[in-house]
N, C-alpha and C. Protein backbone atom coordinates (compact mmCIF):
# COMPACT_ATOMS: atom_id res chain seq x y z
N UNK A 1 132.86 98.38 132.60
CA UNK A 1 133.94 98.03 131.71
C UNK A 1 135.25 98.17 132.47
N UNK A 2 136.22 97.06 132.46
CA UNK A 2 137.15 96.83 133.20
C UNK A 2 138.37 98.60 132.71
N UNK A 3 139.47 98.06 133.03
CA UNK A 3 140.35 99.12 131.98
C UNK A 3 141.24 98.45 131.04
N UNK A 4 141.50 97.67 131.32
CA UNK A 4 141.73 96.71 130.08
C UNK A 4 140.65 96.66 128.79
N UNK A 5 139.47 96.31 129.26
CA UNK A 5 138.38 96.38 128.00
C UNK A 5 138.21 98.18 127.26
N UNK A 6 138.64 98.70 128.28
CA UNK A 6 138.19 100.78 128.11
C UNK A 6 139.51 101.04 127.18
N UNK A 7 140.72 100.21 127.32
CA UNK A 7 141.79 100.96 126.64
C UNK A 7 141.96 100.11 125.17
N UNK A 8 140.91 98.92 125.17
CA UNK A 8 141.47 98.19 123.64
C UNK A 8 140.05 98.96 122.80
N UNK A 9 139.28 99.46 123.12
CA UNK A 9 138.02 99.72 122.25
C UNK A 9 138.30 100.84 121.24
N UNK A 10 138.11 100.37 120.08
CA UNK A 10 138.37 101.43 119.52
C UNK A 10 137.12 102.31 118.32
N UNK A 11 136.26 102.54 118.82
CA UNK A 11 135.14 103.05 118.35
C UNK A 11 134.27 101.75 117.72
N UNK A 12 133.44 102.74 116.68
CA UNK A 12 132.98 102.22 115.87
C UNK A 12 133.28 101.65 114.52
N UNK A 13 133.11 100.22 113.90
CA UNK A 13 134.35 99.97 112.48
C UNK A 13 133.39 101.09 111.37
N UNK A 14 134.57 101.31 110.35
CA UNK A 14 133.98 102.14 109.11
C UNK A 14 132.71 101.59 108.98
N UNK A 15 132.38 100.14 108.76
CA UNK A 15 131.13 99.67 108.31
C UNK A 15 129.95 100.22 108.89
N UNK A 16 130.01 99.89 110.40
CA UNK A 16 129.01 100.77 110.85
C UNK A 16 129.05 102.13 111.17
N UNK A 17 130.47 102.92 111.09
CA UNK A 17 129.76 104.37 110.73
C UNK A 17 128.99 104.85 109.39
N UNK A 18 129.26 103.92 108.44
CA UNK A 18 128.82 104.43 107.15
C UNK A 18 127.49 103.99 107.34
N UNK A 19 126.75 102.82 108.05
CA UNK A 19 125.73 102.12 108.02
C UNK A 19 125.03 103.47 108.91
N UNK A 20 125.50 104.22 109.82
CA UNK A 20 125.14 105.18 110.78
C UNK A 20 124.68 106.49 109.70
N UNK A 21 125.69 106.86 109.00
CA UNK A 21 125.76 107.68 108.02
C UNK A 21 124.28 107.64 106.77
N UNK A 22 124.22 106.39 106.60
CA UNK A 22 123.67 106.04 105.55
C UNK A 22 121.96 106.08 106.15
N UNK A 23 121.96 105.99 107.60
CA UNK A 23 120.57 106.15 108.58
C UNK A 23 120.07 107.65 108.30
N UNK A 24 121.09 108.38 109.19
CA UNK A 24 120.89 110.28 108.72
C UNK A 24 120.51 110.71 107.90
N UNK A 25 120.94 109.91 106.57
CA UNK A 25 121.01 110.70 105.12
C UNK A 25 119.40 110.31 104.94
N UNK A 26 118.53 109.17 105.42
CA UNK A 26 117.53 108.60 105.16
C UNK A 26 116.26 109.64 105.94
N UNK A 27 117.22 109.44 107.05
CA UNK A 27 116.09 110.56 107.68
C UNK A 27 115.61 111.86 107.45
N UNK A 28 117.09 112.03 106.67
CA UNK A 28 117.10 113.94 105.93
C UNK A 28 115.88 113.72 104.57
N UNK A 29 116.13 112.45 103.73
CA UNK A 29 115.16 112.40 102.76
C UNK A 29 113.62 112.42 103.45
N UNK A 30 113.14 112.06 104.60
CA UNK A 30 112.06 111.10 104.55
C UNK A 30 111.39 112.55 105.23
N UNK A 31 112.04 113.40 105.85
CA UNK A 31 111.24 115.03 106.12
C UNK A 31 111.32 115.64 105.22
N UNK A 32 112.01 115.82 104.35
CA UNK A 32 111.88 116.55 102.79
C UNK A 32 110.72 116.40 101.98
N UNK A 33 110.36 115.05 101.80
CA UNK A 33 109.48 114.02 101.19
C UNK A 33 107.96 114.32 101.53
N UNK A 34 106.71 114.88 100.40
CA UNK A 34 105.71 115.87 100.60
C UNK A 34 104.47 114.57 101.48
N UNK A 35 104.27 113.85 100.33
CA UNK A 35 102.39 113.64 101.01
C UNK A 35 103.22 112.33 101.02
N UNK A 36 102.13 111.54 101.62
CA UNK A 36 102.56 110.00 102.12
C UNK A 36 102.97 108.64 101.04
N UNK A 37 102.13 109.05 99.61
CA UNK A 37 102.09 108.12 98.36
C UNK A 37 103.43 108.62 97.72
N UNK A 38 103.82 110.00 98.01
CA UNK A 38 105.40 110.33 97.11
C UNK A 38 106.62 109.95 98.15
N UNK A 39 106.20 109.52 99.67
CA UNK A 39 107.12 109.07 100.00
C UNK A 39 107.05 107.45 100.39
N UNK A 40 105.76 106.88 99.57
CA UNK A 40 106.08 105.52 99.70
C UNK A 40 107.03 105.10 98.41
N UNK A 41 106.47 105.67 97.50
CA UNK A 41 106.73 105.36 95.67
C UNK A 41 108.42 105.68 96.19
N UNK A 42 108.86 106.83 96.46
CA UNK A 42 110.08 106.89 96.73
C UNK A 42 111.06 105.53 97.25
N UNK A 43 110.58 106.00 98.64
CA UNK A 43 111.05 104.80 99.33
C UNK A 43 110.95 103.09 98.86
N UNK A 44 109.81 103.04 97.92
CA UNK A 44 110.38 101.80 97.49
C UNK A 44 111.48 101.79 95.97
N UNK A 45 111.16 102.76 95.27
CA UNK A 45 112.64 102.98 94.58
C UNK A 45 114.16 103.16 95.35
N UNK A 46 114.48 103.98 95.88
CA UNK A 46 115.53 103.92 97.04
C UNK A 46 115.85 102.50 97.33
N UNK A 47 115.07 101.49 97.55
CA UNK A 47 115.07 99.83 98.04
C UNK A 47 115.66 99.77 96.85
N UNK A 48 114.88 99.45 96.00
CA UNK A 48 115.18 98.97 94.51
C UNK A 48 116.75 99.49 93.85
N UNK A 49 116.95 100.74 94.22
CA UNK A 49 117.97 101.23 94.09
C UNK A 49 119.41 101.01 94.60
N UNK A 50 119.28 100.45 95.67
CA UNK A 50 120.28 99.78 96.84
C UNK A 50 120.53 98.66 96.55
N UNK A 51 119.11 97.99 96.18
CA UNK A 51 119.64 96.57 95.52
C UNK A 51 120.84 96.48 94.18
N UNK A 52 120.24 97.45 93.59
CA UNK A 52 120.66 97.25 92.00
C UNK A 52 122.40 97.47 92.45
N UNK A 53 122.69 98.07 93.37
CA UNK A 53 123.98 98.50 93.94
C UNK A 53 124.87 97.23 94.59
N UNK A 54 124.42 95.96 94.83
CA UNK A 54 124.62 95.31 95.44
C UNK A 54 125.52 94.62 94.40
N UNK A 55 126.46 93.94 95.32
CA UNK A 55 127.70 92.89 94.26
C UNK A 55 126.63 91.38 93.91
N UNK A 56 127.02 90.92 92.50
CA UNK A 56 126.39 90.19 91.89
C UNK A 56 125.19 88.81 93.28
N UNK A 57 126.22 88.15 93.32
CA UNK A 57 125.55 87.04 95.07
C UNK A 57 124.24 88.03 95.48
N UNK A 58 124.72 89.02 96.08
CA UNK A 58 124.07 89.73 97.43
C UNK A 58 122.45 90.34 96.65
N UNK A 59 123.12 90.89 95.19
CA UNK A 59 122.17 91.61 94.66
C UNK A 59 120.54 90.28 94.12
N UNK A 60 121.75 89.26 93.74
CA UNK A 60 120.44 88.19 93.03
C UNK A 60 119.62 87.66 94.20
N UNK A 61 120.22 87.60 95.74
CA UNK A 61 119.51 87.17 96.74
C UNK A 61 118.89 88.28 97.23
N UNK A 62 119.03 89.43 96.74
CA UNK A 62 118.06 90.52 97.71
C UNK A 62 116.74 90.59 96.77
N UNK A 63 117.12 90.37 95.35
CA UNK A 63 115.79 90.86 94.74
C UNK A 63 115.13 89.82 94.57
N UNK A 64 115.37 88.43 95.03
CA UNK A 64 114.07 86.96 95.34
C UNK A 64 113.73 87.27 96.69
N UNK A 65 114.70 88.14 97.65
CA UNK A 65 113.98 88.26 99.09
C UNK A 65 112.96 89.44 98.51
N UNK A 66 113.11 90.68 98.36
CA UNK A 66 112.09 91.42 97.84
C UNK A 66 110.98 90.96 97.58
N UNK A 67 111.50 90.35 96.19
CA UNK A 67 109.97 89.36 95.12
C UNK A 67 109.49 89.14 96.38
N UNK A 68 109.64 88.30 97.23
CA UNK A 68 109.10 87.34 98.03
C UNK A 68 108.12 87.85 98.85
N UNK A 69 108.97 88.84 100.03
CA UNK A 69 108.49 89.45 100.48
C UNK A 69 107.38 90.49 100.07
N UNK A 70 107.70 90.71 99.13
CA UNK A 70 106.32 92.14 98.52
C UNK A 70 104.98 90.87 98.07
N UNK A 71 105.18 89.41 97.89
CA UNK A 71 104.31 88.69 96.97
C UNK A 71 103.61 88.11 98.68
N UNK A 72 104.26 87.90 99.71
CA UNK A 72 104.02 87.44 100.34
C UNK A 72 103.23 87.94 101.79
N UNK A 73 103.79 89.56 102.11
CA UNK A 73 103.04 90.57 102.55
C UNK A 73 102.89 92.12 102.43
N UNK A 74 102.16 92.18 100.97
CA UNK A 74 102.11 93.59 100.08
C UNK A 74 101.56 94.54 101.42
N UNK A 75 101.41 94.45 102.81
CA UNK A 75 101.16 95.03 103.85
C UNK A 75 102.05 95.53 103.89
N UNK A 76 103.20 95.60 103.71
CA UNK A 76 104.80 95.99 104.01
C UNK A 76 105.40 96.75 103.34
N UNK A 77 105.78 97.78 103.67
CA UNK A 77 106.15 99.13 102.83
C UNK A 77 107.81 99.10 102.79
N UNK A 78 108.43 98.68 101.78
CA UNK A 78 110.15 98.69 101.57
C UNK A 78 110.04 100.47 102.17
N UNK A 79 111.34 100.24 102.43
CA UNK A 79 112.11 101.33 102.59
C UNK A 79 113.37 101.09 103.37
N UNK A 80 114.50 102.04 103.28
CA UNK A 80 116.01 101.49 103.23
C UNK A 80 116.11 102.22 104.86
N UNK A 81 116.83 101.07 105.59
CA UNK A 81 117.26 101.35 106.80
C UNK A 81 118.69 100.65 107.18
N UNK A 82 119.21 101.84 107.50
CA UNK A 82 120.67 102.15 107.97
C UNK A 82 121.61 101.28 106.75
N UNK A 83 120.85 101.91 105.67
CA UNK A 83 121.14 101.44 104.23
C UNK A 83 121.07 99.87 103.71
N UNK A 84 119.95 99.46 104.62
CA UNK A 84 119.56 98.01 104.11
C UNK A 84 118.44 98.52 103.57
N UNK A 85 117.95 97.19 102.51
CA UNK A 85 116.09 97.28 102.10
C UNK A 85 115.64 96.74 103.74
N UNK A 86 114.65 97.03 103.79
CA UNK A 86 113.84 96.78 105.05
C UNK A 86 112.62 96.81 104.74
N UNK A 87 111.42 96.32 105.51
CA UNK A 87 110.33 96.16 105.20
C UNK A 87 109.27 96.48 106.24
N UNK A 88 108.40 97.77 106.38
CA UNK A 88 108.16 98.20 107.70
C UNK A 88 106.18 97.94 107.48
N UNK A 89 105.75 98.18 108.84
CA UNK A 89 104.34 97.48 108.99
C UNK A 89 104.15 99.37 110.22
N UNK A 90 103.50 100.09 109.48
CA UNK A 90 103.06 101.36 109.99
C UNK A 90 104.17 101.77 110.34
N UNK A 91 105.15 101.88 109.87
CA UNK A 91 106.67 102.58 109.76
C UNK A 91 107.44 102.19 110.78
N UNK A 92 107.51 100.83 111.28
CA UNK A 92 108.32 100.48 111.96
C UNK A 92 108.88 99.00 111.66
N UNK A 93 109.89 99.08 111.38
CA UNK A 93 110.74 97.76 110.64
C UNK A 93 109.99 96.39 111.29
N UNK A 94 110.18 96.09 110.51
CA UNK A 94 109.51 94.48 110.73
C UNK A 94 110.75 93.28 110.23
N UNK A 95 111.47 93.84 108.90
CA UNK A 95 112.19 92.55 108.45
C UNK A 95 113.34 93.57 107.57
N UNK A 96 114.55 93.06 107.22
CA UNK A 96 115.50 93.65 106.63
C UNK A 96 116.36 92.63 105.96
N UNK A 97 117.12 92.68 105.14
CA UNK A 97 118.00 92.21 104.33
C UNK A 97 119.37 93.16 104.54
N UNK A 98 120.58 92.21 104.68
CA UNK A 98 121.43 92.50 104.91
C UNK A 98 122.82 92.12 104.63
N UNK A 99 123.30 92.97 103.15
CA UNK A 99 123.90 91.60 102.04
C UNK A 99 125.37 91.53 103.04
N UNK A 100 126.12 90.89 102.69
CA UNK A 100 127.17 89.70 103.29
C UNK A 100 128.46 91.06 102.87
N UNK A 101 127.88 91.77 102.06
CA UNK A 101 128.85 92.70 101.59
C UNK A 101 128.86 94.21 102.53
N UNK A 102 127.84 94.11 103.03
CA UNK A 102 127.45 95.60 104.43
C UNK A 102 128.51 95.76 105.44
N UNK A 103 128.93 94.37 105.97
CA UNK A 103 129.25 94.27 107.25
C UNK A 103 130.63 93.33 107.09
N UNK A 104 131.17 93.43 105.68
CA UNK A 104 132.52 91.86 105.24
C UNK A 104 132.02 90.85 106.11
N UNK A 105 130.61 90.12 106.29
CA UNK A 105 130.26 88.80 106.41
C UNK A 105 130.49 87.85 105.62
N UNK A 106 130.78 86.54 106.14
CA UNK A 106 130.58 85.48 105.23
C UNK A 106 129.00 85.10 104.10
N UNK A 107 127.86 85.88 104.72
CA UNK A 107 126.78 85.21 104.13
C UNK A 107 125.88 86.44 104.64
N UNK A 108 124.99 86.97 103.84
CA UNK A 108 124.00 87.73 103.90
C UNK A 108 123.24 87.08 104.53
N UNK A 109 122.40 88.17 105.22
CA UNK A 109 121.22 87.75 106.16
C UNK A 109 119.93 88.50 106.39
N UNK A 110 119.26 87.52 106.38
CA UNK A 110 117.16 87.71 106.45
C UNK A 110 117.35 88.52 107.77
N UNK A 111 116.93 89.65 108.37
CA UNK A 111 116.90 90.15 110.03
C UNK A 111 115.31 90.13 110.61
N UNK A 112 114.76 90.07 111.61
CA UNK A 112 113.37 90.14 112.07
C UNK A 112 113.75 91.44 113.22
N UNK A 113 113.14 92.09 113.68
CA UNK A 113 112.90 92.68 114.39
C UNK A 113 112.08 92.45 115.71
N UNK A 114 112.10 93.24 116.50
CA UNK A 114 111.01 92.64 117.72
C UNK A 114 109.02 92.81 117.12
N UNK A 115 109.23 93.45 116.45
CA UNK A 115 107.58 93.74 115.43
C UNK A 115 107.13 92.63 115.04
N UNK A 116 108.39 91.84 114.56
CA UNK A 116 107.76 90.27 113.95
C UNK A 116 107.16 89.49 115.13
N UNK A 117 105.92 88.87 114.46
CA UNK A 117 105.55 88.18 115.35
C UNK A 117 106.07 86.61 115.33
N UNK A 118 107.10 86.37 115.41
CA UNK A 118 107.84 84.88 115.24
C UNK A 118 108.58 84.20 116.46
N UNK A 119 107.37 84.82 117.60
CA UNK A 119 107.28 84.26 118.89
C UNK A 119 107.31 82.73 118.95
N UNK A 120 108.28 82.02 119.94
CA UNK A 120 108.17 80.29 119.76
C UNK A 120 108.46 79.94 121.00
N UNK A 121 107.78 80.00 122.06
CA UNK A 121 107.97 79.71 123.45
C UNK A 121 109.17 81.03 123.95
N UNK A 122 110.44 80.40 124.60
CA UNK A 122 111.16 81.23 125.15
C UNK A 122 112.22 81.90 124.33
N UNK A 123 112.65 81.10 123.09
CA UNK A 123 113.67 81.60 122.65
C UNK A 123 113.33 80.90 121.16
N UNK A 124 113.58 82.32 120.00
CA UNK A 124 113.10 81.43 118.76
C UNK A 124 114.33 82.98 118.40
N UNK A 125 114.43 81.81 116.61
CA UNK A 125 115.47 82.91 115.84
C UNK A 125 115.16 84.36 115.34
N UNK A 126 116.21 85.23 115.46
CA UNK A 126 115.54 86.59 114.86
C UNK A 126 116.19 87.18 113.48
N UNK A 127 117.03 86.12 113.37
CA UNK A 127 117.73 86.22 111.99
C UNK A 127 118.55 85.23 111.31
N UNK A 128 118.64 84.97 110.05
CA UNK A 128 119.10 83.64 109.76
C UNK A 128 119.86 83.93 108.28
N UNK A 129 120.68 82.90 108.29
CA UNK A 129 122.23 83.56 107.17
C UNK A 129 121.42 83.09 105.53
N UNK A 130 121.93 83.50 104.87
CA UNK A 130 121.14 83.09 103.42
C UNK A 130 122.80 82.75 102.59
N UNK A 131 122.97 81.64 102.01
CA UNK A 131 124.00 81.90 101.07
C UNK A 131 123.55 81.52 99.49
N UNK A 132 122.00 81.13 99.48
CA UNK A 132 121.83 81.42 98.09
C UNK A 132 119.94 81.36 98.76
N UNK A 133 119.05 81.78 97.90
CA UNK A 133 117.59 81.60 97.72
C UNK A 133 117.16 80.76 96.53
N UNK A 134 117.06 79.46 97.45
CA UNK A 134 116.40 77.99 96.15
C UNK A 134 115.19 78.77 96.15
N UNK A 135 114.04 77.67 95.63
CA UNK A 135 112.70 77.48 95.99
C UNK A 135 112.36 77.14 97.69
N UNK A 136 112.86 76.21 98.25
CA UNK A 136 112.77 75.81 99.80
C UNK A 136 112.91 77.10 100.27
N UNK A 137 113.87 77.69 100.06
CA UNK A 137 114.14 79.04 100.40
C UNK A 137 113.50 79.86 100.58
N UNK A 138 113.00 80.26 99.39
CA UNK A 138 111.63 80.95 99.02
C UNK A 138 110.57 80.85 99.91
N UNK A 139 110.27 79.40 100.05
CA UNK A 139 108.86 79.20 100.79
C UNK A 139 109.45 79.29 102.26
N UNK A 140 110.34 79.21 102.70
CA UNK A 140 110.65 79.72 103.84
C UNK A 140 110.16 81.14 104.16
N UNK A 141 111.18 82.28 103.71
CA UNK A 141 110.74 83.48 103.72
C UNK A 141 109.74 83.89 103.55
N UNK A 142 108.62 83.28 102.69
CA UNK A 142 107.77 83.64 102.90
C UNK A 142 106.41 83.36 104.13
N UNK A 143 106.65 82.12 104.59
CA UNK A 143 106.07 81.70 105.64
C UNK A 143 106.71 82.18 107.04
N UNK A 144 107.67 82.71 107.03
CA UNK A 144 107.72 83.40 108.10
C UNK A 144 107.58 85.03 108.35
N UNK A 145 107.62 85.81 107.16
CA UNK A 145 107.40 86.93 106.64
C UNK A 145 105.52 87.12 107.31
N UNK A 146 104.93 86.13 106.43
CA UNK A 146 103.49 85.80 107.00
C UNK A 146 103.19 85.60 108.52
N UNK A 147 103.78 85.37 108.99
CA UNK A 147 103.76 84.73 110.47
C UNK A 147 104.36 86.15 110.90
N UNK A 148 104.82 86.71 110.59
CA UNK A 148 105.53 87.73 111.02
C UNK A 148 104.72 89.17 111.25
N UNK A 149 103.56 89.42 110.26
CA UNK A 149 102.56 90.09 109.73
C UNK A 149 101.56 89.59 110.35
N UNK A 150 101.42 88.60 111.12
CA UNK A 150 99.99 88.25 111.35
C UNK A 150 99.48 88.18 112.64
């Protein structure tokens, strides 16, 4: 890093310390949390719970990504990461939602992880903007959710 680039940086924005914040607090729940069925049931309330928190847009597109996702690979255990819903395959994220309101984006967004399997030669997408969930929509997410799982 030049010194020009070292003297304009100025940390991290609020968004992602709170998004940092909001990781910790998850991790403090998830060792508290007794046998494995009271911390799935949890963890998918917590999801559910985050949603319901969401501004009107963000909230109606997270809970058709949910629907979708839970209809499309009930393999996938919600649980909230770095205060998104997320969707993990033996506890390691696979897919996340990420409303437009997290980060002051223009448009919420579907995320994949490197877990997904949505390999496409050299270079394929790992996340893609949502500004509403039609039906097309729908069957999108879910065919790549699948592909993603498989």
């Amino acid at each position: 890093m030049s010194s020009a680039e070292s003297s304009t940086y100025k940390g991290f924005t609020a968004e992602e310390r709170a998004a940092m914040k909001d990781h910790a607090q998850e991790q403090k729940k998830a060792v508290r949390r007794s046998s494995r069925a009271d911390k799935e049931a949890e963890e998918a309330r917590d999801v559910l719970a985050k949603i319901a928190e969401m501004q009107d847009s963000d909230r109606i597109m997270a809970e058709r990504v949910h629907a979708v996702i839970m209809a499309s690979a009930p393999v996938l255990a919600p649980k909230l990461w770095y205060g998104m819903p997320a969707y993990a395959l033996d506890g390691k994220i696979v897919c996340f939602f990420q409303s437009a309101e997290k980060f002051k984006a223009r448009y919420a967004t579907l995320g994949f992880n490197d877990q997904a399997k949505l390999d496409e030669g050299t270079m394929w997408p790992a996340a893609f903007a949502l500004t509403e969930v039609t039906p097309e929509v729908e069957a999108r997410i879910s065919a790549l959710v699948k592909q993603a799982v498989s």
